[in-house]
Protein backbone atom coordinates (compact mmCIF):
# COMPACT_ATOMS: atom_id res chain seq x y z
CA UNK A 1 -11.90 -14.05 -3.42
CA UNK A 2 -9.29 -11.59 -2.84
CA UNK A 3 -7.60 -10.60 -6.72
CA UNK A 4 -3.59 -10.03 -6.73
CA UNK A 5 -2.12 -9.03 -9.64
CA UNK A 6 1.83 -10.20 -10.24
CA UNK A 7 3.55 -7.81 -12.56
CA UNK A 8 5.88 -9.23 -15.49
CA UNK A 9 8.60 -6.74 -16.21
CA UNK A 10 11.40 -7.78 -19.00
CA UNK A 11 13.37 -10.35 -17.10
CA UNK A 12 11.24 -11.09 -14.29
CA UNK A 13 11.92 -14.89 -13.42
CA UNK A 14 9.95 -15.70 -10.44
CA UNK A 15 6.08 -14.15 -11.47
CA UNK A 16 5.20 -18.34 -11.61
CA UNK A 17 6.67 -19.53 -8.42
CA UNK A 18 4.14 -16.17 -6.85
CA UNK A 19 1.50 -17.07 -8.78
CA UNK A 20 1.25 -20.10 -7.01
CA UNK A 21 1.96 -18.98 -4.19
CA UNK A 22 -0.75 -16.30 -3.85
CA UNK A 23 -3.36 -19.48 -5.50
CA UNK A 24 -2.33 -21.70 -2.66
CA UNK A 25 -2.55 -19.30 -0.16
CA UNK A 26 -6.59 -18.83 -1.20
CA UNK A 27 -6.10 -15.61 -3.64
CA UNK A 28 -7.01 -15.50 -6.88
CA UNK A 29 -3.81 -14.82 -8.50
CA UNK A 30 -3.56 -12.45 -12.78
CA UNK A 31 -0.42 -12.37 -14.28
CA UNK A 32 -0.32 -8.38 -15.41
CA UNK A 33 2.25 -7.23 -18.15
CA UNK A 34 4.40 -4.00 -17.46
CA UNK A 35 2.65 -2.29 -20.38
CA UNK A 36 -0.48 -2.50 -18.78
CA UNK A 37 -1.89 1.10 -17.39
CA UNK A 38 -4.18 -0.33 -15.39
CA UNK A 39 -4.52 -3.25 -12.35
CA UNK A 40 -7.62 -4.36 -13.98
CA UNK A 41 -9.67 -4.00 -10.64
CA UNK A 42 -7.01 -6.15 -8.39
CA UNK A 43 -7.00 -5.97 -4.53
CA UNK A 44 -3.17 -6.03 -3.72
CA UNK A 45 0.01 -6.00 -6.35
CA UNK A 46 3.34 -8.00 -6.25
CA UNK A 47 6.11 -6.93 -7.93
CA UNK A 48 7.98 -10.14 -7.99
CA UNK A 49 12.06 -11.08 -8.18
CA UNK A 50 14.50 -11.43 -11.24
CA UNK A 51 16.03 -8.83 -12.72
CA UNK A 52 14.35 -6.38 -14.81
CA UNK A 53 15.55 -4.98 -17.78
CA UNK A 54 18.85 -6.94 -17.10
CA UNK A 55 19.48 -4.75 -13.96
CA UNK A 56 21.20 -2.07 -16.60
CA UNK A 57 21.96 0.97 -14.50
CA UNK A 58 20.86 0.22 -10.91
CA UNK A 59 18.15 -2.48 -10.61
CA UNK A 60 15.19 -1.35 -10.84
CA UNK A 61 16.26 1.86 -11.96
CA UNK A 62 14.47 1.72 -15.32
CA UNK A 63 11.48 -0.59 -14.33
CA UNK A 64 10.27 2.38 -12.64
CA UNK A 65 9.45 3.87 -15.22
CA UNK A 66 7.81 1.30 -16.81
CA UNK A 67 3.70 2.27 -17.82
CA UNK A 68 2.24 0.11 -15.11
CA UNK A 69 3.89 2.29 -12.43
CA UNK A 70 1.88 4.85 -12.17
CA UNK A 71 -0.98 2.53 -11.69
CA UNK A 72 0.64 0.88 -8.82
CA UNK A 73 1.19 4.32 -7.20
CA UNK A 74 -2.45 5.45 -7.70
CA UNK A 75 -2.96 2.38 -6.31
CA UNK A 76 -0.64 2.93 -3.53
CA UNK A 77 -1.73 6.05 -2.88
CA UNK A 78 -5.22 4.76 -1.95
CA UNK A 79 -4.17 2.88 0.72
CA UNK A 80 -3.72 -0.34 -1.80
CA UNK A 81 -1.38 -3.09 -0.92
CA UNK A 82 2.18 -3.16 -2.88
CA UNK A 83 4.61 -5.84 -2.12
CA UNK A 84 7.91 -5.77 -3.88
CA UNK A 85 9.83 -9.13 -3.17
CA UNK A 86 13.88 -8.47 -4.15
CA UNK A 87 13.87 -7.04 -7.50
CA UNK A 88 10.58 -5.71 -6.59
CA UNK A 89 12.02 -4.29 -3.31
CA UNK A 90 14.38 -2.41 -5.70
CA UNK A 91 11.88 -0.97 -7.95
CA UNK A 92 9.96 0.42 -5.21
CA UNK A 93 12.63 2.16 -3.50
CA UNK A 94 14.04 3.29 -6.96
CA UNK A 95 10.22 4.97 -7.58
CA UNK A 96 10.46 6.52 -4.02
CA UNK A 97 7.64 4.65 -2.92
CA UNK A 98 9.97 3.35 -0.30
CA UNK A 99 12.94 4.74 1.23
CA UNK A 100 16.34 4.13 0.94
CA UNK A 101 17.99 2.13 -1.50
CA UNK A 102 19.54 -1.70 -2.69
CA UNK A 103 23.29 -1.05 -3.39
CA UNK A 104 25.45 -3.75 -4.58
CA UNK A 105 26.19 -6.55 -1.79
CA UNK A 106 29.12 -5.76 -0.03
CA UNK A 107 31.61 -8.87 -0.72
CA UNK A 108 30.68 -8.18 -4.05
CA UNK A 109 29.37 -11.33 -5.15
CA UNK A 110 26.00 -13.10 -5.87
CA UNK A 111 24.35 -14.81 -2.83
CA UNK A 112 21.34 -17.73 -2.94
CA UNK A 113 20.99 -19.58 -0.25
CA UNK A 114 18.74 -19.81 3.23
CA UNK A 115 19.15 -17.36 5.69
CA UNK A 116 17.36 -16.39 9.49
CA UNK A 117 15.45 -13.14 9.73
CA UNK A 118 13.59 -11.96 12.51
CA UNK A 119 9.96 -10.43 12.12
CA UNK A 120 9.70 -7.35 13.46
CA UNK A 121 6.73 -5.95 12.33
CA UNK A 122 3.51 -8.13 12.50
CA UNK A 123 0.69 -5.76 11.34
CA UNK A 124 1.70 -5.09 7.58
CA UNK A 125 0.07 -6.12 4.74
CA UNK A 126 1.65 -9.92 4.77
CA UNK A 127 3.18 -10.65 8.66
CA UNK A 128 -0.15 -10.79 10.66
CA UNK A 129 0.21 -14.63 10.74
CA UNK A 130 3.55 -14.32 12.78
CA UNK A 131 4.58 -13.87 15.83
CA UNK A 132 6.95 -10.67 17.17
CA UNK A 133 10.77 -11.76 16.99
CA UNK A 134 9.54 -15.12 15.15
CA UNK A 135 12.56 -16.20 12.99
CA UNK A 136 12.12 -17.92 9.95
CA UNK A 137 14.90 -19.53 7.39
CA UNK A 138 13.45 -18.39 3.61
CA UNK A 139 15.82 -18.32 0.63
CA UNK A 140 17.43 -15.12 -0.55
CA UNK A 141 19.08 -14.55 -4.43
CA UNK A 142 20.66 -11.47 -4.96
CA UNK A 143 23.60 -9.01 -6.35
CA UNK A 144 22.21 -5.89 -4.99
CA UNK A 145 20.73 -6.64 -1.89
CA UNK A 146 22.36 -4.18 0.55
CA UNK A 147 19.81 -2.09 1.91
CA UNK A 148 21.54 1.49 2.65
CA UNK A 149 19.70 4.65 3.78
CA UNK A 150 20.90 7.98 5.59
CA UNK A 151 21.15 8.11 9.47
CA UNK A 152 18.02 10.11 9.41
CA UNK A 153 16.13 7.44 7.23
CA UNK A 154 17.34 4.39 9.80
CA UNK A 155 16.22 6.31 12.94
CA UNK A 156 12.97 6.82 11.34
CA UNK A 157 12.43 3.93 10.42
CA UNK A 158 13.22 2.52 13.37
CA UNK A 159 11.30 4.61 15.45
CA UNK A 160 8.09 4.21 13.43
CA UNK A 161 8.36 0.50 13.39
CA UNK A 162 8.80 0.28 9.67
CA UNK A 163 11.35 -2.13 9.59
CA UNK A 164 9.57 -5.21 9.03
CA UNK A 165 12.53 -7.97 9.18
CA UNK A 166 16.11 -8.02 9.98
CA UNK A 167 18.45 -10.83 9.32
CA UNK A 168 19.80 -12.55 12.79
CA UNK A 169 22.58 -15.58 13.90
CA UNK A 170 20.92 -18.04 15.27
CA UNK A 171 23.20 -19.88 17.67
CA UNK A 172 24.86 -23.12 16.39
CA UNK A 173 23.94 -22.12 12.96
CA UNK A 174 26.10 -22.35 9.71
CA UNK A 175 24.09 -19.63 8.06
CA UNK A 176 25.57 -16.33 7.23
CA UNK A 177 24.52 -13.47 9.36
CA UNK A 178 23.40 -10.34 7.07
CA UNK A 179 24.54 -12.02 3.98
CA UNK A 180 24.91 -8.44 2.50
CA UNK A 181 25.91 -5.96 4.39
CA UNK A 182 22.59 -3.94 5.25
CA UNK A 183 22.50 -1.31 6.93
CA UNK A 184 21.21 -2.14 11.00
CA UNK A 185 20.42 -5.62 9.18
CA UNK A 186 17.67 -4.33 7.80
CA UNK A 187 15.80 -7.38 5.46
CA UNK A 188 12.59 -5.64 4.86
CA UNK A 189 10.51 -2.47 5.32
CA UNK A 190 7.47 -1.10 4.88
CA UNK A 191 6.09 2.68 4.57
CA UNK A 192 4.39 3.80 7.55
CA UNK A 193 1.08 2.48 6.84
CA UNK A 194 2.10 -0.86 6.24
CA UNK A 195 0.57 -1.46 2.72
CA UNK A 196 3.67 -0.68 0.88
CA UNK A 197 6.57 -3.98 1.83
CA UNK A 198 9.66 -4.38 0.37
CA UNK A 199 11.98 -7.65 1.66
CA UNK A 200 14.71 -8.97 0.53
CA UNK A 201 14.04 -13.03 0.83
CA UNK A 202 12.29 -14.98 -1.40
CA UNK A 203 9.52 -16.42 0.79
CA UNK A 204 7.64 -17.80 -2.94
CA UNK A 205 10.64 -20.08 -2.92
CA UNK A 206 9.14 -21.60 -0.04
CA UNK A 207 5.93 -22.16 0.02
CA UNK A 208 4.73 -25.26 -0.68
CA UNK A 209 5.55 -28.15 1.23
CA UNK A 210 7.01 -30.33 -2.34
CA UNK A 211 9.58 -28.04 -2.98
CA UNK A 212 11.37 -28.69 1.06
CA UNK A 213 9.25 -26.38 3.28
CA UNK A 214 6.31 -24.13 3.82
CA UNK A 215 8.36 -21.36 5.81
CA UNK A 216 7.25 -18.29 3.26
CA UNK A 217 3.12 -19.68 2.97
CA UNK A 218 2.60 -17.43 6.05
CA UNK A 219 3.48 -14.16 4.23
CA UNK A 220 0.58 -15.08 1.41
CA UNK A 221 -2.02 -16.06 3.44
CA UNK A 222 -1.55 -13.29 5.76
CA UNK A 223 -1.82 -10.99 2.53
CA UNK A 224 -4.95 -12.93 1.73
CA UNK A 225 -6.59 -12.73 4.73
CA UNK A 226 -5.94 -8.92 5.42
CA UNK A 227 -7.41 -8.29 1.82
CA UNK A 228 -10.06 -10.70 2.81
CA UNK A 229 -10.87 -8.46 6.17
CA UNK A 230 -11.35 -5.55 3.58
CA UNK A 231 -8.13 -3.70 4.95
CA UNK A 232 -7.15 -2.72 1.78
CA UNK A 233 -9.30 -1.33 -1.17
């Protein structure tokens, strides 16, 4: 059975909803403490959403230096799979481990609610269950969720397929389109060998049918089965 490990930084809030998430998805699923200096032999880490360290600074900004990064990046580094999911999105592009960066949203207020992205990249460490151009409605939660990067950066990333999902309309939909401002629409990227993703949404939100909907299973038990395959060491 494939071992995650879901970090807990100071003001983390949604390490329990992931948990569960990565359990019903198949994985066996460690709740790891930001003091920790070592993944304790786990396949694939998660740096879940909330806000850690109150956001003070930039968010993520001092989580990165928190003693269980440089772990991560060994880990990383080895071809491991990272998965930052909002806050943890900002943390890894705050330790450079992706580009760019999560500015404040651009209306300048808080936003939680559903919205449609688009799957653009199916081979990373947890979209091989979808299809290309599938759009799916998860949940997003977020002050600083405006993805911003240099011309340079987009083009790249663009051009080497590392943008992994971009927030769409959907005809005769009430649902905001880019509900912060990102850059191209950018929801989610990953480095170029697709075992470092960062995203936005909040697909642990949505994962289990009680809660209203299943949309966000998909991106655990793709994770699980790619660790399963032995993709990842």
């Amino acid at each position: 059975m494939a071992d995650v490990a879901v970090i807990r930084f100071p003001g983390s809030n949604c390490e329990d909803e992931t948990l569960a998430a990565v359990t019903r998805a198949g994985g066996n699923a460690a709740l790891l403490d930001y003091r920790a200096t070592s993944l304790a032999g786990a396949d694939a880490v998660i740096l879940p959403g909330g806000f850690s360290y109150g956001d003070y600074l930039r968010s993520g900004a001092i989580a990165r230096f928190s003693p269980i990064m440089e772990a991560i990046r060994h880990h990383a580094d080895q071809g491991g799979v990272v998965i930052g999911i909002c806050n943890g999105f900002q943390i890894l592009c705050e330790a450079h481990l992706l580009p760019g960066a999560l500015l404040p949203n651009a209306h300048r207020r808080f936003v939680a609610r559903p919205v449609d992205v688009r799957i653009e990249n199916v081979t990373t460490a947890c979209t091989t269950q979808f299809a290309a151009g599938e759009i799916v409605r998860i949940p997003v939660a977020h002050g600083d969720g405006r993805f911003v990067a240099d011309e340079a950066t987009l083009d790249a990333l663009e051009a080497g397929g590392q943008v992994v999902m971009r927030y769409v309309a959907v005809a005769g939909s009430d649902l905001p389109h880019n509900p912060n401002g990102s850059s191209r629409d950018i929801a989610g990227i990953c480095n170029a060998a697709g075992n470092i993703v960062g995203y936005m949404p909040h697909p642990e939100r949505l994962a289990d049918d009680m809660v209203g909907g299943n949309a966000g299973h998909r991106f655990f038990t793709s994770l699980i089965e790619r660790l399963g395959a032995g993709v990842a060491a």
